[in-house]
PDB file of N, CA and C in Angstrom:
ATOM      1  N   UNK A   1       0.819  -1.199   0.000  1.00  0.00           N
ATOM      2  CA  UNK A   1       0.000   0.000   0.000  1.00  0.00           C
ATOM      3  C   UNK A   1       0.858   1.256   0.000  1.00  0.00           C
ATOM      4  N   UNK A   2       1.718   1.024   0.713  1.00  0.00           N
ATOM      5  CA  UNK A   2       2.876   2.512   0.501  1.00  0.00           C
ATOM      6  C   UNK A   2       3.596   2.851  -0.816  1.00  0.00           C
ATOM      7  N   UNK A   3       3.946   1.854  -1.510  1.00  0.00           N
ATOM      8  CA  UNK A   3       4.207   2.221  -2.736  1.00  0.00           C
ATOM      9  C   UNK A   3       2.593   2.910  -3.194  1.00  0.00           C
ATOM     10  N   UNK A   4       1.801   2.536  -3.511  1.00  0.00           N
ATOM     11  CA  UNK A   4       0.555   3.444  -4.316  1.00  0.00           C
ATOM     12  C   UNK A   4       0.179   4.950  -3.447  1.00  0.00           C
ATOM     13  N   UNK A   5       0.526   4.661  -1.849  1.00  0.00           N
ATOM     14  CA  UNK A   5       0.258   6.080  -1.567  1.00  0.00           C
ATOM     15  C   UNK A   5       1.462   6.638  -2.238  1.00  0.00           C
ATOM     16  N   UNK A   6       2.461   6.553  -2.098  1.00  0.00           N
ATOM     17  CA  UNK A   6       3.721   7.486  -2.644  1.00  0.00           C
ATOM     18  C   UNK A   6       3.252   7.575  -4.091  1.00  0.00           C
ATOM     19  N   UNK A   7       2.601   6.710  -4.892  1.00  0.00           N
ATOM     20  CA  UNK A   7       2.716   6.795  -6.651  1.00  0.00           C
ATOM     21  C   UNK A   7       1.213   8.010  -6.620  1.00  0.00           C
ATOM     22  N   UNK A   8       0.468   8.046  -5.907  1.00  0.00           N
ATOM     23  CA  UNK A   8      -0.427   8.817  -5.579  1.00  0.00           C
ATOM     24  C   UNK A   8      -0.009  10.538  -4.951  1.00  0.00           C
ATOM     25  N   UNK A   9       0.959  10.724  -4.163  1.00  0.00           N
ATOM     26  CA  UNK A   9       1.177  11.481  -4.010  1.00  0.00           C
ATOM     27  C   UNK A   9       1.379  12.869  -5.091  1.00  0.00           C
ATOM     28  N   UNK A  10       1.373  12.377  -5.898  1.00  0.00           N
ATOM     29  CA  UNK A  10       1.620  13.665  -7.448  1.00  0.00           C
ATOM     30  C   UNK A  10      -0.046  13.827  -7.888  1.00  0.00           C
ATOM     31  N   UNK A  11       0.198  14.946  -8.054  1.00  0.00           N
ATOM     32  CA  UNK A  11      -1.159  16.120  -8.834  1.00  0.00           C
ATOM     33  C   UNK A  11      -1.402  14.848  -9.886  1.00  0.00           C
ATOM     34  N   UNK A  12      -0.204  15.101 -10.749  1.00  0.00           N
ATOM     35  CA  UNK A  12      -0.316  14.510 -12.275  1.00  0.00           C
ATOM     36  C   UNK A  12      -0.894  13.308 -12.695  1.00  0.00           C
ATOM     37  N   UNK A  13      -0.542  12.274 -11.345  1.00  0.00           N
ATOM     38  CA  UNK A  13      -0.743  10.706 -11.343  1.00  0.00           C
ATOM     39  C   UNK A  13      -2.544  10.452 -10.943  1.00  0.00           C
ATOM     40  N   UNK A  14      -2.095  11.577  -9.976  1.00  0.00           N
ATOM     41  CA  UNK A  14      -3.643  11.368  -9.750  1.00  0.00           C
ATOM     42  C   UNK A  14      -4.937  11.804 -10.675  1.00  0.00           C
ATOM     43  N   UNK A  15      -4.575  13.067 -11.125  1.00  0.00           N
ATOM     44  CA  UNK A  15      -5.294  13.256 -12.216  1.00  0.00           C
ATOM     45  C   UNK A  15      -5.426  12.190 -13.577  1.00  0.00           C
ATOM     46  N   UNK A  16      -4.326  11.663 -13.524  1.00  0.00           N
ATOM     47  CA  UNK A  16      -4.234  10.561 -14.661  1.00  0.00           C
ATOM     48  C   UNK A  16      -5.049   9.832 -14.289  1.00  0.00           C
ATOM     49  N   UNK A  17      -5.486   9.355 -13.314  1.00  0.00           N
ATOM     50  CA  UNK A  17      -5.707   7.920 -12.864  1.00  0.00           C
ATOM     51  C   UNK A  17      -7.628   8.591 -12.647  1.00  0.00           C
ATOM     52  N   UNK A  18      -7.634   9.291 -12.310  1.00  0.00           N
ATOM     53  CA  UNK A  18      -8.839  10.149 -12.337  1.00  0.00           C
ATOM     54  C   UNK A  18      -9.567  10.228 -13.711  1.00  0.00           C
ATOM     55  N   UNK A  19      -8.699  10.331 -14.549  1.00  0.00           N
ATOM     56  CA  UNK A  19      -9.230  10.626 -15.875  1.00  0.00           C
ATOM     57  C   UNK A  19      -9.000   9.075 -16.450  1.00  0.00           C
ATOM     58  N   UNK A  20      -8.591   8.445 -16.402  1.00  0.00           N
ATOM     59  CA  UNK A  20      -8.474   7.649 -16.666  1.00  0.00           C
ATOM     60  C   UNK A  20      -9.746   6.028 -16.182  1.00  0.00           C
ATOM     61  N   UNK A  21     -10.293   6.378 -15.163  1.00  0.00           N
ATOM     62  CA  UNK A  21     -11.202   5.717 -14.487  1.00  0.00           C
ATOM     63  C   UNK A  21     -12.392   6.052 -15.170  1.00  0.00           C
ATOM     64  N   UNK A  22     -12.862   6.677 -15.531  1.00  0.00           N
ATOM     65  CA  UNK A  22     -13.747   7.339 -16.442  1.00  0.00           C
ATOM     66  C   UNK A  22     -13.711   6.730 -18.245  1.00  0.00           C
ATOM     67  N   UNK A  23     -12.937   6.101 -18.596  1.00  0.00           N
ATOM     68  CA  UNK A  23     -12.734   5.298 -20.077  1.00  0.00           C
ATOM     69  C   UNK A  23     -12.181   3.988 -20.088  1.00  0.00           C
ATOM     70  N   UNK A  24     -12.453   3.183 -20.753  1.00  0.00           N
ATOM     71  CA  UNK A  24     -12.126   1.581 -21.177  1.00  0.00           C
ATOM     72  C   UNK A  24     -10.601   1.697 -21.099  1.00  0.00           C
ATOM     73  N   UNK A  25     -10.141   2.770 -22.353  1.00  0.00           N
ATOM     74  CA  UNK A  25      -9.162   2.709 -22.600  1.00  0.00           C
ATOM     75  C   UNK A  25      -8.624   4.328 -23.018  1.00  0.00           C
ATOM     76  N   UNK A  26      -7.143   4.498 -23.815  1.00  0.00           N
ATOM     77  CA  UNK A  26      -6.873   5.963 -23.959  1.00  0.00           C
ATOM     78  C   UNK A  26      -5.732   6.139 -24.496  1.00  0.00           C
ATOM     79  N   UNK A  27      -5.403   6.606 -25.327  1.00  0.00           N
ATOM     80  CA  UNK A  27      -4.420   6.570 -26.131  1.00  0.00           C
ATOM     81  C   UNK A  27      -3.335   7.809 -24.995  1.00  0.00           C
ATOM     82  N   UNK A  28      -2.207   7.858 -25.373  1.00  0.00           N
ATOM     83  CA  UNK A  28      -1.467   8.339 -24.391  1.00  0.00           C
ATOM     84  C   UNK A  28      -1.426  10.041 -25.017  1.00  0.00           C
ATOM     85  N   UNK A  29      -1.477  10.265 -26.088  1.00  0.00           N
ATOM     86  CA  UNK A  29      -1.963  11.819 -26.617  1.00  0.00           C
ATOM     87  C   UNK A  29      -3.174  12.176 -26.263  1.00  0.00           C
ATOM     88  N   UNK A  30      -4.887  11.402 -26.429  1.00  0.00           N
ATOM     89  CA  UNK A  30      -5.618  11.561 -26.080  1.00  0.00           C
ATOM     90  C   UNK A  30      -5.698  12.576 -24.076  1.00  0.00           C
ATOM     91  N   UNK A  31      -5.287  11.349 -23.459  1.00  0.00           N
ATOM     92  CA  UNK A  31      -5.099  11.586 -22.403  1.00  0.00           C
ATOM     93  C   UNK A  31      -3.883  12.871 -22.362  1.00  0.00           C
ATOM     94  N   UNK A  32      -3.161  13.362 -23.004  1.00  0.00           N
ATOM     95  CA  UNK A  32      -2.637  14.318 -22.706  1.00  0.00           C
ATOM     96  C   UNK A  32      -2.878  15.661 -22.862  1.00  0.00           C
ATOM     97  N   UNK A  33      -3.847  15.879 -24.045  1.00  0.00           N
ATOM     98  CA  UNK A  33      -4.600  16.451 -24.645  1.00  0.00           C
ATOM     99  C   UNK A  33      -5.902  16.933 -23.526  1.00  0.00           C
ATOM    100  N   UNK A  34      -6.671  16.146 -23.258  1.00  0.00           N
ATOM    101  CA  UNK A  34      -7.536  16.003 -21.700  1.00  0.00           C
ATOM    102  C   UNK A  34      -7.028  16.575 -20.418  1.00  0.00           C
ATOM    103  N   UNK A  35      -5.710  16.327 -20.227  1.00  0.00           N
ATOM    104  CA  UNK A  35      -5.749  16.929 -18.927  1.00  0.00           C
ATOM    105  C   UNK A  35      -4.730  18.321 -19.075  1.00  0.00           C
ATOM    106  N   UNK A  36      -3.924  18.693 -20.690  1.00  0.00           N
ATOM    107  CA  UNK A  36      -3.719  20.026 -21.062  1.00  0.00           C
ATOM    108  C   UNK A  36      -4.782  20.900 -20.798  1.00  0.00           C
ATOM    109  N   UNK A  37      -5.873  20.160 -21.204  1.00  0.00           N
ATOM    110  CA  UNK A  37      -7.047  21.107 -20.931  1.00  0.00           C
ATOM    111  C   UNK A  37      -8.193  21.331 -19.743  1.00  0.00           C
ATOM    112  N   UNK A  38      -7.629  20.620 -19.123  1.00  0.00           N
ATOM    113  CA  UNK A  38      -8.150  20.541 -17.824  1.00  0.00           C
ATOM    114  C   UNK A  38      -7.546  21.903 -16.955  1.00  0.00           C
ATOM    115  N   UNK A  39      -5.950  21.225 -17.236  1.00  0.00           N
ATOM    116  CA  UNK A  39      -5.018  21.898 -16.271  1.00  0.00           C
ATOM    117  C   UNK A  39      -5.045  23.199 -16.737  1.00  0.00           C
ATOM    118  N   UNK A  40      -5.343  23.908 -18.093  1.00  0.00           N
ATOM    119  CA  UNK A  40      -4.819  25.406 -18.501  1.00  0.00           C
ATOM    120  C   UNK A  40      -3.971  25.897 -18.735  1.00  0.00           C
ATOM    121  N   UNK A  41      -2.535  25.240 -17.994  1.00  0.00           N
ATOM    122  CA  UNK A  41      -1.001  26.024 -17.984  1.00  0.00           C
ATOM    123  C   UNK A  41      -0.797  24.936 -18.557  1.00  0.00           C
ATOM    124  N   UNK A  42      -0.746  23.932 -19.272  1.00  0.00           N
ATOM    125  CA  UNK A  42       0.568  22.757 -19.552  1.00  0.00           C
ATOM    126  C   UNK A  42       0.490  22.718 -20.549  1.00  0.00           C
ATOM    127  N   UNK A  43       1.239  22.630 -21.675  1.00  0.00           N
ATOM    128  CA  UNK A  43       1.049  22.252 -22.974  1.00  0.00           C
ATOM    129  C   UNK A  43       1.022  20.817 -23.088  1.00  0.00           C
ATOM    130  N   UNK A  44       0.287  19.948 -24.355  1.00  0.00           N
ATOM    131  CA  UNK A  44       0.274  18.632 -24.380  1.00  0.00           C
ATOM    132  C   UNK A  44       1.467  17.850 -24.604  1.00  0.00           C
ATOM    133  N   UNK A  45       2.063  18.563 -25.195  1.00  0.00           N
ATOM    134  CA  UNK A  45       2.992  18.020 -25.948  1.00  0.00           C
ATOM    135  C   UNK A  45       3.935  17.796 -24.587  1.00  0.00           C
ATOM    136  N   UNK A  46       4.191  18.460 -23.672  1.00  0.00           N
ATOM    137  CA  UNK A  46       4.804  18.293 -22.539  1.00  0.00           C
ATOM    138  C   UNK A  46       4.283  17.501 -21.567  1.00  0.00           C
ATOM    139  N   UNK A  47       3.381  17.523 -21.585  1.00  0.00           N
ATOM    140  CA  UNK A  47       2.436  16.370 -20.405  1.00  0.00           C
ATOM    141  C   UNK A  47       2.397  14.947 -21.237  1.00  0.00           C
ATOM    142  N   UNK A  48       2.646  15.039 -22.540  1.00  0.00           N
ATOM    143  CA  UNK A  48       2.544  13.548 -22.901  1.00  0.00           C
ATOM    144  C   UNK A  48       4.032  13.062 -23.019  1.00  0.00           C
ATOM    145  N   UNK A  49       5.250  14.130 -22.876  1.00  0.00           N
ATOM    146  CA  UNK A  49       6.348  13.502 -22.595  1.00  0.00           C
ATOM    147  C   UNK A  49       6.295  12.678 -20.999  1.00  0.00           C
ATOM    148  N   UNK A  50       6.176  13.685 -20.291  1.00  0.00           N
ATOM    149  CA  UNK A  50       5.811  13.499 -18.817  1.00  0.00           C
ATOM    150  C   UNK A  50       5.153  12.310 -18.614  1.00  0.00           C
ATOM    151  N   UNK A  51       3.756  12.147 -18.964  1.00  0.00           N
ATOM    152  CA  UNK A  51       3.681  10.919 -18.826  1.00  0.00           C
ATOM    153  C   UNK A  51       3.905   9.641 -19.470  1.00  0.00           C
ATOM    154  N   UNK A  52       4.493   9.741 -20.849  1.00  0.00           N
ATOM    155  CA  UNK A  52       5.196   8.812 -21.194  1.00  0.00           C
ATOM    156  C   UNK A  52       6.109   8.285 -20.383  1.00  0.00           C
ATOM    157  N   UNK A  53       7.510   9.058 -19.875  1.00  0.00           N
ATOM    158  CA  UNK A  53       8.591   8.714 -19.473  1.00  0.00           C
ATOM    159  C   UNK A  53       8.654   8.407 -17.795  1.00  0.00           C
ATOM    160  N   UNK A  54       7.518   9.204 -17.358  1.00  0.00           N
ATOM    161  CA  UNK A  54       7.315   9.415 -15.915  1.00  0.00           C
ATOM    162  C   UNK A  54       6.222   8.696 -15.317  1.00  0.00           C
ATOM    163  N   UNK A  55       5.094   9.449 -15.346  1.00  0.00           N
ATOM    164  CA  UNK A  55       3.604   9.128 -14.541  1.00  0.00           C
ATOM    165  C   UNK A  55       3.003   7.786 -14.855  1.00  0.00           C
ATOM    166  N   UNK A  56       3.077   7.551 -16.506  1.00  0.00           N
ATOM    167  CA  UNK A  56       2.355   5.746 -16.661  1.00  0.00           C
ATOM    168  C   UNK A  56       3.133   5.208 -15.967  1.00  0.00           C
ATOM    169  N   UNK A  57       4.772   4.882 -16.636  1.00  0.00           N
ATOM    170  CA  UNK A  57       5.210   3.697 -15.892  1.00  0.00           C
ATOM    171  C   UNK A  57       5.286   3.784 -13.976  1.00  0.00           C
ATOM    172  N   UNK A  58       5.153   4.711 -13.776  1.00  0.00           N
ATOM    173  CA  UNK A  58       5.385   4.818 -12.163  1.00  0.00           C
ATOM    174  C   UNK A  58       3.332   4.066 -11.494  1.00  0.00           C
ATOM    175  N   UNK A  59       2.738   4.935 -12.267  1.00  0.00           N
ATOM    176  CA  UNK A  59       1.035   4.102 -12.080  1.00  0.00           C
ATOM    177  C   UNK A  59       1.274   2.471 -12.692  1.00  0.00           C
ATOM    178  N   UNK A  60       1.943   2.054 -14.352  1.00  0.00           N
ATOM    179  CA  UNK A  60       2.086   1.023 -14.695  1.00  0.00           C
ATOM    180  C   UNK A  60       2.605   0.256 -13.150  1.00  0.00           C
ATOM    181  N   UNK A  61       3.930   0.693 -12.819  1.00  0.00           N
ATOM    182  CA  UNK A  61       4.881   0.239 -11.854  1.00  0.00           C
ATOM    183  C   UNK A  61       4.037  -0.284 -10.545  1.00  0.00           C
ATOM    184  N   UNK A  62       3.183   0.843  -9.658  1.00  0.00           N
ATOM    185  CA  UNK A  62       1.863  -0.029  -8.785  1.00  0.00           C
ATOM    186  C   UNK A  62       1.270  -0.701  -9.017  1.00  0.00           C
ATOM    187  N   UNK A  63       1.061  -0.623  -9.627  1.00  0.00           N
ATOM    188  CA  UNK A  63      -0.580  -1.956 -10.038  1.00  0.00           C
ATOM    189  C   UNK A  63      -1.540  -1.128 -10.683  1.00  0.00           C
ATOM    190  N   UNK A  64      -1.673  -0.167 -10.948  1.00  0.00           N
ATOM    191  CA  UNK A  64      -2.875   0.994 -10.994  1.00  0.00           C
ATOM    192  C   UNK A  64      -3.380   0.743 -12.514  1.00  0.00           C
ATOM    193  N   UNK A  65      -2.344   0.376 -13.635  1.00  0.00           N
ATOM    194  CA  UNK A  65      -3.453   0.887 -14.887  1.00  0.00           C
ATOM    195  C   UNK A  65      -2.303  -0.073 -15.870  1.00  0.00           C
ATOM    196  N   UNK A  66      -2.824   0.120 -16.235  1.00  0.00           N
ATOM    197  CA  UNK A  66      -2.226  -1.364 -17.642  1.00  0.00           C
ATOM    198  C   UNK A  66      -1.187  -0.283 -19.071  1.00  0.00           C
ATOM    199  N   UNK A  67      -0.085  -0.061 -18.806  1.00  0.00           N
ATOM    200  CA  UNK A  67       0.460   0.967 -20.132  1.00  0.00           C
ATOM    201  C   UNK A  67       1.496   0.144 -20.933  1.00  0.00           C
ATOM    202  N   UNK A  68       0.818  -0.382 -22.453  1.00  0.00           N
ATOM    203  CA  UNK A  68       1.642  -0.693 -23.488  1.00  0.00           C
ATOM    204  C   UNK A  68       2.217   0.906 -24.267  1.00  0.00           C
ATOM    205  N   UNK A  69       3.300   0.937 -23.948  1.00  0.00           N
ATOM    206  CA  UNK A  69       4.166   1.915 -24.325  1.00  0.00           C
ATOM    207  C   UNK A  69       3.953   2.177 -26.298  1.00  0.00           C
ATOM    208  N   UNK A  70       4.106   0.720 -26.620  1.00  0.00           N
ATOM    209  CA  UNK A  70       4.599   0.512 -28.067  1.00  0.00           C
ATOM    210  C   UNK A  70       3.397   0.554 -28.545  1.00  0.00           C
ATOM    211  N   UNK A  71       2.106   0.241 -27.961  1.00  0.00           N
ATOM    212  CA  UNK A  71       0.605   0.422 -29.014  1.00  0.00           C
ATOM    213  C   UNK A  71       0.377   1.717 -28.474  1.00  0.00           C
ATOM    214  N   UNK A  72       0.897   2.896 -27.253  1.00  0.00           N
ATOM    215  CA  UNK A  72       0.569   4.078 -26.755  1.00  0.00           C
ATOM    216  C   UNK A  72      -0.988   3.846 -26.590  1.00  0.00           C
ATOM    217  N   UNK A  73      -1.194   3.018 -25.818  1.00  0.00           N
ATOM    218  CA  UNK A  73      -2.655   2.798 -25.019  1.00  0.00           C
ATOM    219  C   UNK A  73      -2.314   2.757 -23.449  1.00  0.00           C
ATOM    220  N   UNK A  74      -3.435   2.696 -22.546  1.00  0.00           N
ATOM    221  CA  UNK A  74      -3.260   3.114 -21.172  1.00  0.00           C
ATOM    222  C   UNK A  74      -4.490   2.848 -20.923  1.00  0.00           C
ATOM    223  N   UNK A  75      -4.883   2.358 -19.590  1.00  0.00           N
ATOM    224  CA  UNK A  75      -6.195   1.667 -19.393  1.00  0.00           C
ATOM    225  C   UNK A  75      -5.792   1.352 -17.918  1.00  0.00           C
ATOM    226  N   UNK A  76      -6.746   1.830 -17.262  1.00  0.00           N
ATOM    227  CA  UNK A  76      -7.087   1.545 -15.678  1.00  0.00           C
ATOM    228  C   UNK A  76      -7.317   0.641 -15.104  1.00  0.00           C
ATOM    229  N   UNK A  77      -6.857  -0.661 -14.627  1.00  0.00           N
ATOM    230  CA  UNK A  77      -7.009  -1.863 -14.142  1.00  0.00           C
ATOM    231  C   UNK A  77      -8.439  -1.916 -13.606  1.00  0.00           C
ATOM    232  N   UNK A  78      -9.024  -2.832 -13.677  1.00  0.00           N
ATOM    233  CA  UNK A  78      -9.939  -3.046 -13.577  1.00  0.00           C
ATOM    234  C   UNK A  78     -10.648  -3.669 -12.076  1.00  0.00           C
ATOM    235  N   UNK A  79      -9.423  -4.688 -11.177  1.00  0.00           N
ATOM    236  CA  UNK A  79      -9.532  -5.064 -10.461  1.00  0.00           C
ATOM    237  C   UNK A  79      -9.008  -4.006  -9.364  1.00  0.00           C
ATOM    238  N   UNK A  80      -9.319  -2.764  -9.292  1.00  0.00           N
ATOM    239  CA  UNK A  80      -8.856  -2.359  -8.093  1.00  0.00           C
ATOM    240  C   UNK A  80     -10.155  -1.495  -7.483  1.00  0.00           C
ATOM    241  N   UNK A  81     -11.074  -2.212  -7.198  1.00  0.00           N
ATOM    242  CA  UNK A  81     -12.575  -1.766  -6.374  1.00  0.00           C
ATOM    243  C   UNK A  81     -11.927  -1.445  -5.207  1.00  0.00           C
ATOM    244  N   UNK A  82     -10.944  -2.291  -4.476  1.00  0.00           N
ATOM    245  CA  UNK A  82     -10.681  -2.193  -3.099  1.00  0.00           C
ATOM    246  C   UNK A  82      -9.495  -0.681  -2.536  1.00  0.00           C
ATOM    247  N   UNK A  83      -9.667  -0.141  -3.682  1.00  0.00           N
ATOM    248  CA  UNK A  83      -9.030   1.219  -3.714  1.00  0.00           C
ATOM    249  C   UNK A  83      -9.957   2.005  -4.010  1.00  0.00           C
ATOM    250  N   UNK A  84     -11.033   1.558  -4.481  1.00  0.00           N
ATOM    251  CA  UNK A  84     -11.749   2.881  -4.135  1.00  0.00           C
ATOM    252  C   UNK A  84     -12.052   3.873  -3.415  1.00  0.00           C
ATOM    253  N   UNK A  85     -12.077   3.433  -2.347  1.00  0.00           N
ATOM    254  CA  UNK A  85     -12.409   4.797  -0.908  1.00  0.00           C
ATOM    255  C   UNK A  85     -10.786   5.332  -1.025  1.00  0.00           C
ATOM    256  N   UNK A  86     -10.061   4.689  -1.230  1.00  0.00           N
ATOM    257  CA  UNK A  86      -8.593   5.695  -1.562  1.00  0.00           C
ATOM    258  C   UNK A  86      -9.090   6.771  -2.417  1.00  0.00           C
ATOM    259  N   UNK A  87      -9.189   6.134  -3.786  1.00  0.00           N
ATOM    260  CA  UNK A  87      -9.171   7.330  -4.982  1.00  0.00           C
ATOM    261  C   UNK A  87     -10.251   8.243  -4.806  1.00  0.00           C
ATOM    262  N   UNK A  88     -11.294   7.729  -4.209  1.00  0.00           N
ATOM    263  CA  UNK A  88     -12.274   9.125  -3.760  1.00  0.00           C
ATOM    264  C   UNK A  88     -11.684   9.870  -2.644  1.00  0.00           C
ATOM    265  N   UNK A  89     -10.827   9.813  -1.731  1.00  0.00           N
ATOM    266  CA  UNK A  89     -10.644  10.314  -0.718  1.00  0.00           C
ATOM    267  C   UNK A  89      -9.497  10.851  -1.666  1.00  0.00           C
ATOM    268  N   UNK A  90      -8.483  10.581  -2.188  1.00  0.00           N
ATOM    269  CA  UNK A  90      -7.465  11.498  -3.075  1.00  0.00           C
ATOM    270  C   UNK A  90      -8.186  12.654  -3.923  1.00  0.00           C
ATOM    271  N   UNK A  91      -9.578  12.573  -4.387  1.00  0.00           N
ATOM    272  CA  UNK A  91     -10.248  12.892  -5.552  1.00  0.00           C
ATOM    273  C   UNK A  91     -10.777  14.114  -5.143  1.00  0.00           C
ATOM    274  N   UNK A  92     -11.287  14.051  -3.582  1.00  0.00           N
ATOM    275  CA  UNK A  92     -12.000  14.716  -2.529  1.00  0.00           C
ATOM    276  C   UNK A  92     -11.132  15.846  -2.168  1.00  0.00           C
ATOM    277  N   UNK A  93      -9.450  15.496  -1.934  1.00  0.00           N
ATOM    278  CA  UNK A  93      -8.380  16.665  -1.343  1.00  0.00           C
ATOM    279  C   UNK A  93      -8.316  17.230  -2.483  1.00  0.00           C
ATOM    280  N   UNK A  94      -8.046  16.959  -3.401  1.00  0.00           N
ATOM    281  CA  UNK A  94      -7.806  17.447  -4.830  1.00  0.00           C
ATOM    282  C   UNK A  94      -9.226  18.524  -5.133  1.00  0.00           C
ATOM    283  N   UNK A  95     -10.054  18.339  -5.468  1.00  0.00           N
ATOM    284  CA  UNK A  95     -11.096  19.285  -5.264  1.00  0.00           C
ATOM    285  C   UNK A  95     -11.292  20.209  -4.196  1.00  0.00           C
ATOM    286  N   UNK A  96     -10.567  20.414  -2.992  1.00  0.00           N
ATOM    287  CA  UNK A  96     -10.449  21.382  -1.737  1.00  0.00           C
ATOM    288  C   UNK A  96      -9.455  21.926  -1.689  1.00  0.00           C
ATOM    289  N   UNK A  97      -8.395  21.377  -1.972  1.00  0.00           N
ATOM    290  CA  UNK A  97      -7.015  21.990  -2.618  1.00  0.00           C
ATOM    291  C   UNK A  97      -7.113  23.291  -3.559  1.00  0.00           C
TER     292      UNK A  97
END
């Protein structure tokens, strides 16, 4: 569990994983594109380096979301119900923040 709170600890991851819970699946531009525009200040093109090199594999790296690098798809594991009251309670500071 401490590894996912620490992979949780970032704006970025969490928003990923946020946006990401919400679709089957997501191409890794798609999703960068989405939360450029969420966020206002980031350009995509920089957030999809970012999470290319950074945020998937570190969410890949927990358990959190399924990222084939080479088809640039990304998809939210499916089996993690028992994190739910986590990601709403992350979802919850993030909105009061």
């Amino acid at each position: 569990m401490s590894v996912v709170l620490e992979t949780l600890s970032n704006e970025w991851r969490r928003r990923t994983l946020s946006l990401l819970s919400g679709h089957e699946t997501m191409t890794v531009d798609d999703l960068a594109e989405t939360l450029a525009v969420e966020a206002g200040d980031r350009p995509a093109d920089t957030l999809r380096l970012e999470l290319h090199h950074c945020h998937l594999p570190k969410l890949a790296d927990a358990g959190l979301v399924r990222y084939d690098a080479e088809r640039d798809r990304v998809r939210v594991r499916t089996d993690l119900g028992e994190l739910d009251p986590l990601l709403e309670a992350v979802r919850a500071s993030d909105r009061v923040a």
